[in-house]
Protein backbone atom coordinates (compact mmCIF):
# COMPACT_ATOMS: atom_id res chain seq x y z
CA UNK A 1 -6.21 -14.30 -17.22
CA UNK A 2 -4.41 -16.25 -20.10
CA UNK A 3 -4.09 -15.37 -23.35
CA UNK A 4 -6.70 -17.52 -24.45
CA UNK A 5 -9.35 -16.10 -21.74
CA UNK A 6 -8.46 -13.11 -23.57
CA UNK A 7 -9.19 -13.96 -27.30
CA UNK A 8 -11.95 -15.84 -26.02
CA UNK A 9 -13.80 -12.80 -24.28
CA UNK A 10 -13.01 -10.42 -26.50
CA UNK A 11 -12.50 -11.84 -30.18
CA UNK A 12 -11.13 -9.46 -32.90
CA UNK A 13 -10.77 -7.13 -30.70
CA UNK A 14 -7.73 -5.07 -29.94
CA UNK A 15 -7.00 -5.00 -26.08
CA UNK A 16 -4.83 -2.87 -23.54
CA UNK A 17 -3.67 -5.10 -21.13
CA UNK A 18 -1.71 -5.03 -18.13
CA UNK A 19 1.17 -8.28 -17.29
CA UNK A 20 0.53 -9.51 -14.05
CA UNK A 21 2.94 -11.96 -14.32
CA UNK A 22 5.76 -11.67 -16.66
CA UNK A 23 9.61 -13.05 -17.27
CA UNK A 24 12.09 -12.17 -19.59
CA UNK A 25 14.53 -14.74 -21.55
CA UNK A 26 16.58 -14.27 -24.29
CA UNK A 27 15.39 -11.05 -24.58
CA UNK A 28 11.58 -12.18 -25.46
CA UNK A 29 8.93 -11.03 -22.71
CA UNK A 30 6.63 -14.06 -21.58
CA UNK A 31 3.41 -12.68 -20.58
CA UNK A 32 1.85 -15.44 -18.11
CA UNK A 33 -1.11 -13.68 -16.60
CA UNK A 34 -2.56 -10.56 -17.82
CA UNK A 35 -5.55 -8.50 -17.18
CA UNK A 36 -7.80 -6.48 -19.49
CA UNK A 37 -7.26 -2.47 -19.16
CA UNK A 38 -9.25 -1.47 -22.18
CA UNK A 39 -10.80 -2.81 -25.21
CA UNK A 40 -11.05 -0.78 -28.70
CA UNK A 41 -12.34 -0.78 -31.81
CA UNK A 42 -9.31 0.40 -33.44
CA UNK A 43 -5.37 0.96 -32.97
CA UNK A 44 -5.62 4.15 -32.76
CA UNK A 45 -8.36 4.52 -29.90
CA UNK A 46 -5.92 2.20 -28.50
CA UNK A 47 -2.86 4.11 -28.64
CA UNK A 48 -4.68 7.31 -27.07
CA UNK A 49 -5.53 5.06 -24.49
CA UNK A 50 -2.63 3.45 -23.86
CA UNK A 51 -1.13 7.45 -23.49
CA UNK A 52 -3.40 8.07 -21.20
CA UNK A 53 -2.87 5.27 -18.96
CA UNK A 54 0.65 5.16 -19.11
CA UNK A 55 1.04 8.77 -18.28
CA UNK A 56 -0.82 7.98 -15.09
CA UNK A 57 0.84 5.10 -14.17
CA UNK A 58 3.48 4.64 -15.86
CA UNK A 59 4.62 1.76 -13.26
CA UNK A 60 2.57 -0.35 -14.53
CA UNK A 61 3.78 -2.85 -17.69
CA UNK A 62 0.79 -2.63 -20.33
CA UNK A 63 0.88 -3.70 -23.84
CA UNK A 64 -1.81 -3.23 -26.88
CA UNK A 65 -2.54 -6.89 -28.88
CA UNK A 66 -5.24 -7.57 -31.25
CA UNK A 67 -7.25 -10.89 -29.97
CA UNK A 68 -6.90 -12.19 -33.71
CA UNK A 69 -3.53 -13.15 -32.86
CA UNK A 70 -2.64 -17.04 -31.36
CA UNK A 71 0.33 -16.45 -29.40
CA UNK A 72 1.82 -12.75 -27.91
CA UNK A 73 4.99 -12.11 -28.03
CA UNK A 74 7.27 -9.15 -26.99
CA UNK A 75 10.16 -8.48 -28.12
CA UNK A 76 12.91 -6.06 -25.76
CA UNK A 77 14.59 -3.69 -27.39
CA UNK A 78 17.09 -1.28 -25.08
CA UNK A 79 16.40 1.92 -25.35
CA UNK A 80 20.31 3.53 -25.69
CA UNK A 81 19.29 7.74 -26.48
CA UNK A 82 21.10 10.26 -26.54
CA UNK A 83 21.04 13.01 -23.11
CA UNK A 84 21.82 16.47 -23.97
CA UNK A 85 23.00 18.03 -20.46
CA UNK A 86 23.04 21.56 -20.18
């Protein structure tokens, strides 16, 4: 699906999607083709359920938007922590 399939079958909704097809540039992640995981009534239902998901597969690239929104857009941010080695 597009993002527009998306708002339109599920408006002002929040959804947990999963990128199908996706590209990075300039450090901005294009989301081409997505698919719906979940739908929820609320962020946080949303965050437990992106947990969930995640922590069973967490090869798979999903993302939480609400459908009230035009245009998605993710942002990469390099995750540089700190390892404390024993």
């Amino acid at each position: 699906m597009k993002w527009a399939e998306v708002r339109k079958q599920y408006p002002e909704r929040i959804v947990l999607i999963e990128a199908i097809k996706a590209f990075s540039k300039n450090r901005v992640r294009t989301i081409e083709e997505m698919t719906v995981v979940e739908e929820y009534a609320d962020s946080k239902e949303a965050w437990i359920g992106y947990k969930i998901y995640h922590k069973q597969y967490p090869e798979r690239e999903l993302y939480i938007f609400h459908t009230g929104k035009e245009n998605i857009e993710v942002i990469e941010q390099y995750f540089t922590g700190v390892c404390n080695r024993i």
